[in-house]
PDB file of N, CA and C in Angstrom:
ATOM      1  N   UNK A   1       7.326  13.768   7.053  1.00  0.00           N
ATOM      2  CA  UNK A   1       6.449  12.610   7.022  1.00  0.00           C
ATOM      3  C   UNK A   1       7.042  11.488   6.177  1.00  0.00           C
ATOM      4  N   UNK A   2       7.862  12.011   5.212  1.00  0.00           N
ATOM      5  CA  UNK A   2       8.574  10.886   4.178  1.00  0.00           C
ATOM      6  C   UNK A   2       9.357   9.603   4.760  1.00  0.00           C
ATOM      7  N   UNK A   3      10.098  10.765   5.691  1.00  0.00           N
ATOM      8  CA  UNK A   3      10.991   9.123   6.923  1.00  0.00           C
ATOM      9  C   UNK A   3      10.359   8.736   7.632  1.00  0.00           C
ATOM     10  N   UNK A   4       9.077   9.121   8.576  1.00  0.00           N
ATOM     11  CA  UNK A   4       8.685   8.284   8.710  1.00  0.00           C
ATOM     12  C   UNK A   4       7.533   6.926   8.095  1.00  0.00           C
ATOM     13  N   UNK A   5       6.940   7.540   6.762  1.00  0.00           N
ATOM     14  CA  UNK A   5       6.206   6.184   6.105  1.00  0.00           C
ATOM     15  C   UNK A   5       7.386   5.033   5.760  1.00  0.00           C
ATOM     16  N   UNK A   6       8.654   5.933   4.925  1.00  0.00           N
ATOM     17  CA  UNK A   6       9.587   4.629   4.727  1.00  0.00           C
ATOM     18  C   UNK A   6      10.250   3.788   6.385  1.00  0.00           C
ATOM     19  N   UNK A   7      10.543   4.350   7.194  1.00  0.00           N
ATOM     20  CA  UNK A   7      10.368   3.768   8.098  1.00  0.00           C
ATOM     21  C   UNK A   7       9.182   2.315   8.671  1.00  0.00           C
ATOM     22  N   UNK A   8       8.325   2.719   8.896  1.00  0.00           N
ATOM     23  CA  UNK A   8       7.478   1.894   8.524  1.00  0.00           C
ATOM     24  C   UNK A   8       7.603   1.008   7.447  1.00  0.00           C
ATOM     25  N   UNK A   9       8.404   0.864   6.281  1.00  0.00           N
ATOM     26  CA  UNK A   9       8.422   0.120   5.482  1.00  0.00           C
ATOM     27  C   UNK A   9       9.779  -0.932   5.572  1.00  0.00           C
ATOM     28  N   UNK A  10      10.820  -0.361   6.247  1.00  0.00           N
ATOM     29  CA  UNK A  10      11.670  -0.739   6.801  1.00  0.00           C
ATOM     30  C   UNK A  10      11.488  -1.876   7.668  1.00  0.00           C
ATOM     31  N   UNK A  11      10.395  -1.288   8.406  1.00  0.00           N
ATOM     32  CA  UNK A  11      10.086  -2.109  10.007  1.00  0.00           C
ATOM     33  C   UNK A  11       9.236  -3.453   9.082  1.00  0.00           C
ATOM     34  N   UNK A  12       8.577  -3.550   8.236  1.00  0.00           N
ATOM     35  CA  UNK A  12       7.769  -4.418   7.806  1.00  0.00           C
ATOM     36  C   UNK A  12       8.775  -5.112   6.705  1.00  0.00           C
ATOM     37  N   UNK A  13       9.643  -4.637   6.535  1.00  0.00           N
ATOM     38  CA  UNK A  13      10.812  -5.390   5.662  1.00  0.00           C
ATOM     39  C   UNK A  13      11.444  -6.398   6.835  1.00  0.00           C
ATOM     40  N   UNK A  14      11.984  -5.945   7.363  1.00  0.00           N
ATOM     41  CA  UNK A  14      12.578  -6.976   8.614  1.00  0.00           C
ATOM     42  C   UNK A  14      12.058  -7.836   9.164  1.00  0.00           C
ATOM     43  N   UNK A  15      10.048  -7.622   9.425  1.00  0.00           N
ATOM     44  CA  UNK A  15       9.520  -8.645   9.982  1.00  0.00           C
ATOM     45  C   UNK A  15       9.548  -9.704   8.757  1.00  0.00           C
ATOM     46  N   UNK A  16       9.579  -9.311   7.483  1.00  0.00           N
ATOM     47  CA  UNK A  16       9.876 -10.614   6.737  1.00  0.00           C
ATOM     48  C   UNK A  16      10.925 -11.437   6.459  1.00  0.00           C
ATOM     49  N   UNK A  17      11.997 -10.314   6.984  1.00  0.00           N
ATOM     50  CA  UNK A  17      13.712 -11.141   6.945  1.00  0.00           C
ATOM     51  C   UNK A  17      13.399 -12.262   8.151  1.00  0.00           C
ATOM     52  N   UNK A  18      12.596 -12.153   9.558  1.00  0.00           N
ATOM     53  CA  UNK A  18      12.759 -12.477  10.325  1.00  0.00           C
ATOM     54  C   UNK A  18      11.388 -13.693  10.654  1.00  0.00           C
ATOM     55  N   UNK A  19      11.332 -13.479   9.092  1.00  0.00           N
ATOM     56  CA  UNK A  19      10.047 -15.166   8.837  1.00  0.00           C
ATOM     57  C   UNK A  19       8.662 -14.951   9.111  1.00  0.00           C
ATOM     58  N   UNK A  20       8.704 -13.611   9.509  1.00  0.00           N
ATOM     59  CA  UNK A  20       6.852 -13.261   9.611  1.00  0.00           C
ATOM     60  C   UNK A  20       6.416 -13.039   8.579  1.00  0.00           C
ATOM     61  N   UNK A  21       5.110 -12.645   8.392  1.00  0.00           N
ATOM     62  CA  UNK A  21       3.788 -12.189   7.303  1.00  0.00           C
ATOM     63  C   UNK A  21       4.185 -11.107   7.334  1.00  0.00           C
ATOM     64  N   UNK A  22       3.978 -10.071   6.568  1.00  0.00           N
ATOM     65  CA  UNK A  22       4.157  -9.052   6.851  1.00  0.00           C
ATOM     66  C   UNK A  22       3.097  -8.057   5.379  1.00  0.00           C
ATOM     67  N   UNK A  23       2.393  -7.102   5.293  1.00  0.00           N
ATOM     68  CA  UNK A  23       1.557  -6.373   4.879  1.00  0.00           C
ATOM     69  C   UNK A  23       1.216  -4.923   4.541  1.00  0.00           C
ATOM     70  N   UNK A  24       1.243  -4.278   3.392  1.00  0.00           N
ATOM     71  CA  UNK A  24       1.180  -2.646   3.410  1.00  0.00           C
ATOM     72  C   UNK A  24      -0.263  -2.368   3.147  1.00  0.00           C
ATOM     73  N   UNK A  25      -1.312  -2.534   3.502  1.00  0.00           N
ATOM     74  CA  UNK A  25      -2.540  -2.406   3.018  1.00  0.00           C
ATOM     75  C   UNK A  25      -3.416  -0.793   2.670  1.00  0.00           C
ATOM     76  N   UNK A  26      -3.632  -0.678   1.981  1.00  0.00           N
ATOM     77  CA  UNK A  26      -4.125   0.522   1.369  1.00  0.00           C
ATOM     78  C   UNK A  26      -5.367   0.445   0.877  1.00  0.00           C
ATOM     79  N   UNK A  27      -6.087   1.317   1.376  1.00  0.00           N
ATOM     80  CA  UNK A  27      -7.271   1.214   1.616  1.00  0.00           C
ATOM     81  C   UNK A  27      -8.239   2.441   0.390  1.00  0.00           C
ATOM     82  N   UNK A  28      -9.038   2.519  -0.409  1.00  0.00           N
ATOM     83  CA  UNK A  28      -8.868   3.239  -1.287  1.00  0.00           C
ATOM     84  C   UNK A  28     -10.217   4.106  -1.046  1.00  0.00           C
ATOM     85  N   UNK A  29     -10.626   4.857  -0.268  1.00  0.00           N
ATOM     86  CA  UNK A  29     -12.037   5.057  -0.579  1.00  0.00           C
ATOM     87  C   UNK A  29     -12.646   5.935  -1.371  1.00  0.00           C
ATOM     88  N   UNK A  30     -12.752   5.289  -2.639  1.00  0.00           N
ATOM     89  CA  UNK A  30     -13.249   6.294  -3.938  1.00  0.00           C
ATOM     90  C   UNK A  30     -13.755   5.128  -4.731  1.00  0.00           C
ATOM     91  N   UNK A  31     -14.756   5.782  -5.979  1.00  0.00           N
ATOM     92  CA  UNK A  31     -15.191   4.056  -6.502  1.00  0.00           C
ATOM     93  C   UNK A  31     -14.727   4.378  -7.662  1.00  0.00           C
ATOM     94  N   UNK A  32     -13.967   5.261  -8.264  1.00  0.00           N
ATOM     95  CA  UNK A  32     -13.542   5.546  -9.526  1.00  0.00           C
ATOM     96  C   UNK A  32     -12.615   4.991  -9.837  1.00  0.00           C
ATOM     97  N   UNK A  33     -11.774   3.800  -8.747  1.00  0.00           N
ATOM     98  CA  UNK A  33     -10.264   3.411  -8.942  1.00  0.00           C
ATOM     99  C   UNK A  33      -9.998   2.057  -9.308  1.00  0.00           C
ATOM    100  N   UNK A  34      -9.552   1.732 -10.572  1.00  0.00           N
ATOM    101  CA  UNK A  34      -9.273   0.621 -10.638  1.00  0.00           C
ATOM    102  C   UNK A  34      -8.110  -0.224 -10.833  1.00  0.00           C
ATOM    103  N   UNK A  35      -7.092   0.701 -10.329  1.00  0.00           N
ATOM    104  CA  UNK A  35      -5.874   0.189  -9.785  1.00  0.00           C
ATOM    105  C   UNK A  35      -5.359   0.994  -8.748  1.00  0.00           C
ATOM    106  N   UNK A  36      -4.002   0.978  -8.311  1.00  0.00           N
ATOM    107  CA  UNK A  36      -3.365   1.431  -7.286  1.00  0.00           C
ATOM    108  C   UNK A  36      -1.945   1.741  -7.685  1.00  0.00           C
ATOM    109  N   UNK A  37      -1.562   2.676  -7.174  1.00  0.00           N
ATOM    110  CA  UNK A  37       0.255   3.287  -7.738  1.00  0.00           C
ATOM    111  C   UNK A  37       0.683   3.849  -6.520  1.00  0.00           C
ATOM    112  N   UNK A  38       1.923   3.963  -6.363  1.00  0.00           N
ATOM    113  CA  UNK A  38       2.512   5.040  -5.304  1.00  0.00           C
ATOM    114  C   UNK A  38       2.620   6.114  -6.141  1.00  0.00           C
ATOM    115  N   UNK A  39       2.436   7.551  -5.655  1.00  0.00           N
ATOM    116  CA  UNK A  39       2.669   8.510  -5.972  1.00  0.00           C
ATOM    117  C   UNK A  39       3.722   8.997  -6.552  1.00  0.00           C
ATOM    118  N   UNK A  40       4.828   8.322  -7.736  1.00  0.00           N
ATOM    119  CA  UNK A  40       6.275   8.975  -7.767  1.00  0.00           C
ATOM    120  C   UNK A  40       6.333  10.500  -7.838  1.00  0.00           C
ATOM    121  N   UNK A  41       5.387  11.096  -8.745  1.00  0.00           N
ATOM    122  CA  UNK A  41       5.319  12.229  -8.661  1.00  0.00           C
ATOM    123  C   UNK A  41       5.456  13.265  -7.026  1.00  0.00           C
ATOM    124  N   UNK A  42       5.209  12.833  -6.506  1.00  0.00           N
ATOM    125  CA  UNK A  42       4.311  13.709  -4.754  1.00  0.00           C
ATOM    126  C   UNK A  42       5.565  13.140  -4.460  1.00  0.00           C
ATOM    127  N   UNK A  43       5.885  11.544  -4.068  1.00  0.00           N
ATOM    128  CA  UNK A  43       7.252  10.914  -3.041  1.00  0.00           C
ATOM    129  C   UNK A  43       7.682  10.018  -3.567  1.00  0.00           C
ATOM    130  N   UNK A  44       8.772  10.269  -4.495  1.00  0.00           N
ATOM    131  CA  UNK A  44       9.284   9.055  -5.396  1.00  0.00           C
ATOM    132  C   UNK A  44      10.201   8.685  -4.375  1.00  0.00           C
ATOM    133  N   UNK A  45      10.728   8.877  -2.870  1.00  0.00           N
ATOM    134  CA  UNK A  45      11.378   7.772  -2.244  1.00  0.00           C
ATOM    135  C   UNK A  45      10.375   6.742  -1.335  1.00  0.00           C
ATOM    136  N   UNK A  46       9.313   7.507  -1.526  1.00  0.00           N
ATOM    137  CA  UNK A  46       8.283   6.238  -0.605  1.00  0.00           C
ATOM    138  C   UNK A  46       7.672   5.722  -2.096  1.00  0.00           C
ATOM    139  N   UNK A  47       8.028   5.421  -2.693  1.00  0.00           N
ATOM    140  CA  UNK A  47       7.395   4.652  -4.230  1.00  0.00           C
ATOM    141  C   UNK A  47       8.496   3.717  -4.300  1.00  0.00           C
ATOM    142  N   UNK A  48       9.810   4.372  -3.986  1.00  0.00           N
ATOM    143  CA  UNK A  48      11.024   3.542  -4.340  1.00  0.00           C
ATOM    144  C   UNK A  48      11.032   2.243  -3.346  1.00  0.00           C
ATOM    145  N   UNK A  49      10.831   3.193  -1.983  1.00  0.00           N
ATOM    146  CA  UNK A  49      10.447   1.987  -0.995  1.00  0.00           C
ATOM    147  C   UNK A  49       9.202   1.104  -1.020  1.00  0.00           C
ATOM    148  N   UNK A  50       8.797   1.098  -1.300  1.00  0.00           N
ATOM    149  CA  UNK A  50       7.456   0.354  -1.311  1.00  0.00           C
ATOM    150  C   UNK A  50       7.796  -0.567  -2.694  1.00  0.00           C
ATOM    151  N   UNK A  51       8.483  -0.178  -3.700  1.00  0.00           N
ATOM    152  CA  UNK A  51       8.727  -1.218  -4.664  1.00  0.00           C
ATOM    153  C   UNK A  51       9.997  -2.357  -4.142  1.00  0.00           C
ATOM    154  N   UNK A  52      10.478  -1.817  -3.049  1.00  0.00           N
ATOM    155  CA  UNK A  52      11.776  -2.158  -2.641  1.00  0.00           C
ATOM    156  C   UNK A  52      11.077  -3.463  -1.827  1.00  0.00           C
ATOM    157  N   UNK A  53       9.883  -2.563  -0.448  1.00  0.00           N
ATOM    158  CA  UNK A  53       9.740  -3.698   0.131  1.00  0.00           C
ATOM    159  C   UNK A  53       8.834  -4.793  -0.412  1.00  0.00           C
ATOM    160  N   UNK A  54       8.190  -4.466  -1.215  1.00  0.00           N
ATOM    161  CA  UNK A  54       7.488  -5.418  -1.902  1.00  0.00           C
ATOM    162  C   UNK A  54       8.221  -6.631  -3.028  1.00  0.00           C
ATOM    163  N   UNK A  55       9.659  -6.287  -3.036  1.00  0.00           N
ATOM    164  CA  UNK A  55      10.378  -7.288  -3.977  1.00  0.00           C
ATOM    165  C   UNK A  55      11.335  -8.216  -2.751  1.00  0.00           C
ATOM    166  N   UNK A  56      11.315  -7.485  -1.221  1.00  0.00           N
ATOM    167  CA  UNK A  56      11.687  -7.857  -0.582  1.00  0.00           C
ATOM    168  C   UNK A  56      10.549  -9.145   0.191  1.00  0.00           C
ATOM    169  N   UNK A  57       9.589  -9.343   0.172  1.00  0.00           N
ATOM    170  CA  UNK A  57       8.505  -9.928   0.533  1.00  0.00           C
ATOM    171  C   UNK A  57       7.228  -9.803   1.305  1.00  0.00           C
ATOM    172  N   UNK A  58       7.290  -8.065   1.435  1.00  0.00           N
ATOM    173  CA  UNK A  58       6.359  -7.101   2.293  1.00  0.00           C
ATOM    174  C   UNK A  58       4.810  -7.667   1.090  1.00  0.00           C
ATOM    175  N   UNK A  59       3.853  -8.277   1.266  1.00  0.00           N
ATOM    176  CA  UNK A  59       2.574  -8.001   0.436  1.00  0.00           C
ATOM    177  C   UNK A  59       1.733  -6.891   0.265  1.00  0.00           C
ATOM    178  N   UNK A  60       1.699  -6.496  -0.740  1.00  0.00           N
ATOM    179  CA  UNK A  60       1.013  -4.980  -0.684  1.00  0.00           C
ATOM    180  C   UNK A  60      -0.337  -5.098  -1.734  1.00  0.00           C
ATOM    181  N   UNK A  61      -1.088  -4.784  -0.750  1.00  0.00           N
ATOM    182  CA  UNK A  61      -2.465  -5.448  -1.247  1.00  0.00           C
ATOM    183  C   UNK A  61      -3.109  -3.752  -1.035  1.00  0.00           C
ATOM    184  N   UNK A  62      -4.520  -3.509  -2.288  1.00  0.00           N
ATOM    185  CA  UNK A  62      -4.996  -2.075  -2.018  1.00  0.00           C
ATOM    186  C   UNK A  62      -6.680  -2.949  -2.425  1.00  0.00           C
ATOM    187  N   UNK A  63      -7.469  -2.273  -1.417  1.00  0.00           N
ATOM    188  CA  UNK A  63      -8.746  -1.942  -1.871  1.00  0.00           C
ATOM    189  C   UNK A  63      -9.618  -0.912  -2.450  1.00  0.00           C
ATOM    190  N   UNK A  64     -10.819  -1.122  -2.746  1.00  0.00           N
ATOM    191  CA  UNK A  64     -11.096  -0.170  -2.914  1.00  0.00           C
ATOM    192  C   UNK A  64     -12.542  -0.566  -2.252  1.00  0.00           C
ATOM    193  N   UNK A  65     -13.088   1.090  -2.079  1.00  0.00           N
ATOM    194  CA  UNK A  65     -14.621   1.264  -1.102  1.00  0.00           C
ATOM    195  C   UNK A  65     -15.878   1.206  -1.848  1.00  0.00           C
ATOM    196  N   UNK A  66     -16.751   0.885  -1.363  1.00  0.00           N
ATOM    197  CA  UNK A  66     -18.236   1.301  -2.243  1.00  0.00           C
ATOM    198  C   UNK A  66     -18.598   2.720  -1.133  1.00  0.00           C
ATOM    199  N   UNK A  67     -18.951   3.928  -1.486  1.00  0.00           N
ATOM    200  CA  UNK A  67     -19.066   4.643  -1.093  1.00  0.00           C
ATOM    201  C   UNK A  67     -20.140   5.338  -1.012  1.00  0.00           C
ATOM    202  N   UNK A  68     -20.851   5.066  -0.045  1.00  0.00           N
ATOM    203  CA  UNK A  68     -22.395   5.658  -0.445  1.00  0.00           C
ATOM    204  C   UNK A  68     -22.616   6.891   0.974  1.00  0.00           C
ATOM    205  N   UNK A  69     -24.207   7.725   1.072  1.00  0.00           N
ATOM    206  CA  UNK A  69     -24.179   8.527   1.544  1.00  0.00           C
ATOM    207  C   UNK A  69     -24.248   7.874   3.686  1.00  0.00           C
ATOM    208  N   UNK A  70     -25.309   6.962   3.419  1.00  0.00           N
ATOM    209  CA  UNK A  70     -24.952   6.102   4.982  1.00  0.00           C
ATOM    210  C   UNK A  70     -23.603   5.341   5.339  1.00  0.00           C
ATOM    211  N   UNK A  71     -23.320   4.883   4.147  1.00  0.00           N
ATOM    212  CA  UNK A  71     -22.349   3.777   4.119  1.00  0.00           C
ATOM    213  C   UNK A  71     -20.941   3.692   3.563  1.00  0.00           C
ATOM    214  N   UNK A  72     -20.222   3.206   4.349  1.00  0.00           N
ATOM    215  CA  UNK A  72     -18.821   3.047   3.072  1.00  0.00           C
ATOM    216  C   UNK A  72     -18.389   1.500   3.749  1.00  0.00           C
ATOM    217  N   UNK A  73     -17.798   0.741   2.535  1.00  0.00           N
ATOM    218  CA  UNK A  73     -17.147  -0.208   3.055  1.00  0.00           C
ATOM    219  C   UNK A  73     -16.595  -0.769   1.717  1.00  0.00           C
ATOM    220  N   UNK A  74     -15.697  -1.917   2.678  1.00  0.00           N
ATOM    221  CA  UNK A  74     -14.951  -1.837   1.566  1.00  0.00           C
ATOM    222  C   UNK A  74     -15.530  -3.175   0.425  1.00  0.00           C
ATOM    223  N   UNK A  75     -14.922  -2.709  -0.801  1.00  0.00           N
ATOM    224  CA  UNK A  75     -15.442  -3.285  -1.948  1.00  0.00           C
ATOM    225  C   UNK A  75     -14.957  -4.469  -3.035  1.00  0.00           C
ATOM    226  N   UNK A  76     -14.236  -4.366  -3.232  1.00  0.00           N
ATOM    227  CA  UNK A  76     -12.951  -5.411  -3.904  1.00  0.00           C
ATOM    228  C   UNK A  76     -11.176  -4.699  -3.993  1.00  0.00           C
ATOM    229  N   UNK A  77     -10.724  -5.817  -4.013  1.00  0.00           N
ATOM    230  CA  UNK A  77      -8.980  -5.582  -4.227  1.00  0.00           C
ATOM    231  C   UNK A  77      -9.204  -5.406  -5.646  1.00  0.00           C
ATOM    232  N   UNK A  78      -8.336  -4.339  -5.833  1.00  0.00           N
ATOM    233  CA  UNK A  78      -7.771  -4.153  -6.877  1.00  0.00           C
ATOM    234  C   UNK A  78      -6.353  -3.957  -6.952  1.00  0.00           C
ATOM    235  N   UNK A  79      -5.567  -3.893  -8.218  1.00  0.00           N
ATOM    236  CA  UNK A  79      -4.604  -4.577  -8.885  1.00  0.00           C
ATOM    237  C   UNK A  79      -3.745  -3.214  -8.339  1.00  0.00           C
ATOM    238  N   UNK A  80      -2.630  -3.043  -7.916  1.00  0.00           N
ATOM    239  CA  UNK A  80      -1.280  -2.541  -7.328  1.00  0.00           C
ATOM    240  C   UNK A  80      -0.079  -2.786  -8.676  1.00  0.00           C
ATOM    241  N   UNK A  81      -0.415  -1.546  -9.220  1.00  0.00           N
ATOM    242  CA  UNK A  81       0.639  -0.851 -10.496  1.00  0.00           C
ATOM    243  C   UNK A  81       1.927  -0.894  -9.789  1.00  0.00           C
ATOM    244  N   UNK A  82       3.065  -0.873 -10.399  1.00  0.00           N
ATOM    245  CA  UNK A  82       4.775  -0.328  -9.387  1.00  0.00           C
ATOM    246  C   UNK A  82       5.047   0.195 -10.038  1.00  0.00           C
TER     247      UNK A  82
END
């Protein structure tokens, strides 16, 4: 699964070499979170990448959910640690 998330990060690196928008969005659904990290521990090469594409011009934006028993949606951005 590792090659292919960095893959994906690859592919969204290039659409920015190639002048597009480009976006990693992470979606958080828990209400306990008030920031966001890649996992180095679990996949320090998809942490590496994701710091990579994000210095490359990929935007990596994370939310987080309000989570209730009918409902979930999402709640505010919060702040993306590297």
């Amino acid at each position: 699964m590792a090659a292919r998330s960095l893959k994906h990060l690859r592919e969204l690196t290039a659409m920015v070499e190639a002048g597009d928008r480009a976006v990693m969005l992470f979606v958080i659904q828990r209400t306990d979170c008030d920031a966001f990290s890649a996992c180095h521990d679990l996949d320090p090469a998809y942490a590496k990448g994701l710091t990579a594409a994000a210095e490359a011009g990929v935007e990596v934006l994370a939310y987080a959910c309000d989570v209730a028993v009918d409902s979930l949606g999402i709640a505010r951005r919060i702040p993306w640690s590297r």
